[in-house]
C-alpha atoms as a PDB file:
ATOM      1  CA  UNK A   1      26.749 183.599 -33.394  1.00  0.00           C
ATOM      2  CA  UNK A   2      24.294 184.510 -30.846  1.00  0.00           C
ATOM      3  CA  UNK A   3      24.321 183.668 -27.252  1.00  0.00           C
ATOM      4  CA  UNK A   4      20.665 182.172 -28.346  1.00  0.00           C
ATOM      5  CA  UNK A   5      21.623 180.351 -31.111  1.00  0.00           C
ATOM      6  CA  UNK A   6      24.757 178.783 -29.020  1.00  0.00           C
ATOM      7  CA  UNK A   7      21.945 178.075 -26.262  1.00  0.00           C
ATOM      8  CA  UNK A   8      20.100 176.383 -28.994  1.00  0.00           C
ATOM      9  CA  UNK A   9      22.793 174.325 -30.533  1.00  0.00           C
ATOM     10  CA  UNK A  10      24.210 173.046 -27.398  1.00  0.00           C
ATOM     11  CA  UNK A  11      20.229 172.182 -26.701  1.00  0.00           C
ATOM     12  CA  UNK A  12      20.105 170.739 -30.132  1.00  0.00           C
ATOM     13  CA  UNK A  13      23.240 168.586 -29.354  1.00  0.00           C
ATOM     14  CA  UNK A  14      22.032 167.386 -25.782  1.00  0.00           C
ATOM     15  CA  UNK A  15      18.247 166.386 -27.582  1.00  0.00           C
ATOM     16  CA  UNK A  16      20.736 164.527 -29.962  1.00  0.00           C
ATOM     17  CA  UNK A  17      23.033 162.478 -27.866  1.00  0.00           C
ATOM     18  CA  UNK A  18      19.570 161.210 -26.411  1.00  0.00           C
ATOM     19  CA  UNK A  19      18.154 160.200 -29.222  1.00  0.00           C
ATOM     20  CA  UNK A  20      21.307 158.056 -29.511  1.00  0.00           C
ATOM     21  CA  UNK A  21      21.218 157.054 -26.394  1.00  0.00           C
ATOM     22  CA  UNK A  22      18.119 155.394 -27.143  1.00  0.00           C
ATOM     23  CA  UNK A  23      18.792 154.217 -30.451  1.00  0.00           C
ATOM     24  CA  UNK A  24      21.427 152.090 -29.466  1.00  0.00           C
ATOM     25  CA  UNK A  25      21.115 151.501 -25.731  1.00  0.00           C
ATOM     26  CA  UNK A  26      17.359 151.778 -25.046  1.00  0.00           C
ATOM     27  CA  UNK A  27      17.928 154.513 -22.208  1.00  0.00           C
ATOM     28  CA  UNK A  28      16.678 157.638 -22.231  1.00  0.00           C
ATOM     29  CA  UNK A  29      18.965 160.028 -20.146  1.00  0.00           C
ATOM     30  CA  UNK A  30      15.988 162.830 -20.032  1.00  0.00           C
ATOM     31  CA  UNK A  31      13.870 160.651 -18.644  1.00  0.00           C
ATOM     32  CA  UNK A  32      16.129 159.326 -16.125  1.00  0.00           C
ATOM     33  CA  UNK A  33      17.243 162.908 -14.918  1.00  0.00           C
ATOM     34  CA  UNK A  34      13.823 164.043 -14.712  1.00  0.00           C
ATOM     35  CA  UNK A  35      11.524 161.394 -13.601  1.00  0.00           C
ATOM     36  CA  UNK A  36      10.381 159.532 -16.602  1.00  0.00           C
ATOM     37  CA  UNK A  37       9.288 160.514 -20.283  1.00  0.00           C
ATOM     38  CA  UNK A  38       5.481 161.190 -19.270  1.00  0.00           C
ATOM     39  CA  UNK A  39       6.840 163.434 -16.175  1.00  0.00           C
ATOM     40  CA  UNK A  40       6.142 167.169 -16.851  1.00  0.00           C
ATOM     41  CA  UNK A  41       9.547 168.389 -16.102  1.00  0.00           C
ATOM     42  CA  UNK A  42      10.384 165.871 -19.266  1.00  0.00           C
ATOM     43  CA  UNK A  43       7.819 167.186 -21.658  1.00  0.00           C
ATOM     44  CA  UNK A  44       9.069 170.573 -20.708  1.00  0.00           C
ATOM     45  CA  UNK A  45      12.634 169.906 -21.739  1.00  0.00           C
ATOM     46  CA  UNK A  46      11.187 167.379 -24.303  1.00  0.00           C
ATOM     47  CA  UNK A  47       9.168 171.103 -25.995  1.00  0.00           C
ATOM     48  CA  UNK A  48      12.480 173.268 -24.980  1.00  0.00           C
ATOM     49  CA  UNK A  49      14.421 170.816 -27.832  1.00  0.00           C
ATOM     50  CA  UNK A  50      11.399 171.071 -30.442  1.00  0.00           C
ATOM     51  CA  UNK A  51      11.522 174.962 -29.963  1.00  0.00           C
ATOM     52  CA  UNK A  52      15.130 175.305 -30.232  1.00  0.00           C
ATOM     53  CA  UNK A  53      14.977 172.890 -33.161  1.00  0.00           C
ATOM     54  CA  UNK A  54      12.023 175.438 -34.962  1.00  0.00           C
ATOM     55  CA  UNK A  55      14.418 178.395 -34.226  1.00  0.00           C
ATOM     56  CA  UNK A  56      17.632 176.462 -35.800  1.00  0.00           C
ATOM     57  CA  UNK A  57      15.614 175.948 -39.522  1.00  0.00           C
ATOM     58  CA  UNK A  58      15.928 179.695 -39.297  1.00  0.00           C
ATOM     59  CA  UNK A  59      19.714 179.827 -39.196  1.00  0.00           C
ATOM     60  CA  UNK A  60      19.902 177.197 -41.519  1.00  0.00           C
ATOM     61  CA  UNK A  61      18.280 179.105 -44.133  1.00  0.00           C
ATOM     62  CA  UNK A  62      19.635 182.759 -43.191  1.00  0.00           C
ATOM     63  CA  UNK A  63      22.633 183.985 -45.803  1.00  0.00           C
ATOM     64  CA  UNK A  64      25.910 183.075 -44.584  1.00  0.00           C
ATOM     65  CA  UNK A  65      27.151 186.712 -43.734  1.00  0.00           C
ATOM     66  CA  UNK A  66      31.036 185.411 -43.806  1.00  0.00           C
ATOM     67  CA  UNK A  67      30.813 183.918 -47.184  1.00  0.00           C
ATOM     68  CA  UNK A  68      29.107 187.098 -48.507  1.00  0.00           C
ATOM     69  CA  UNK A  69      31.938 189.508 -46.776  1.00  0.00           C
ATOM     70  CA  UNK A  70      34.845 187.168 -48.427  1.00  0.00           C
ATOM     71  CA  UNK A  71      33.116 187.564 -51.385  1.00  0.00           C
ATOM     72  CA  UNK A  72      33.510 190.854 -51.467  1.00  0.00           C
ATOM     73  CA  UNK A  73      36.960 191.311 -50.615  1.00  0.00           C
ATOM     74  CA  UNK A  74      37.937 188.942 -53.258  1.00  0.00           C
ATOM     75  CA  UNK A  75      36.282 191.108 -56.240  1.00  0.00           C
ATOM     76  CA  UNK A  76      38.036 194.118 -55.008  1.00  0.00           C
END
């Protein structure tokens, strides 16, 4: 794995907890940090977690390259 794609997990995972956060508490830890959900810093992390989110459907869909090496060291 990438250092990118490990950036964009662990952004993926952060966005995540959030969303959580607000499901079942109401608070939105984003917003809190950085100076409420209409601040720009906000919508800046807020379009960081979409982005990294865009880039992850990539991975998601790539061919597992571990599954195809076992593969072939199981037919030989």
């Amino acid at each position: 794995m990438s250092g990118l794609q490990r950036t964009c997990l662990v952004l993926l995972i952060i966005g995540g907890i959030n969303w959580g956060l607000i499901g079942f508490f109401r608070y939105n830890l984003v917003a809190a940090i950085f100076g409420g959900a209409g601040s720009a810093l906000s919508r800046l992390v807020y379009g960081i977690v979409g982005l990294c989110a865009l880039y992850c459907l990539t991975i998601l869909f790539r061919p597992n390259e571990g599954l195809e090496h076992e593969r072939e060291t199981q037919t030989r």
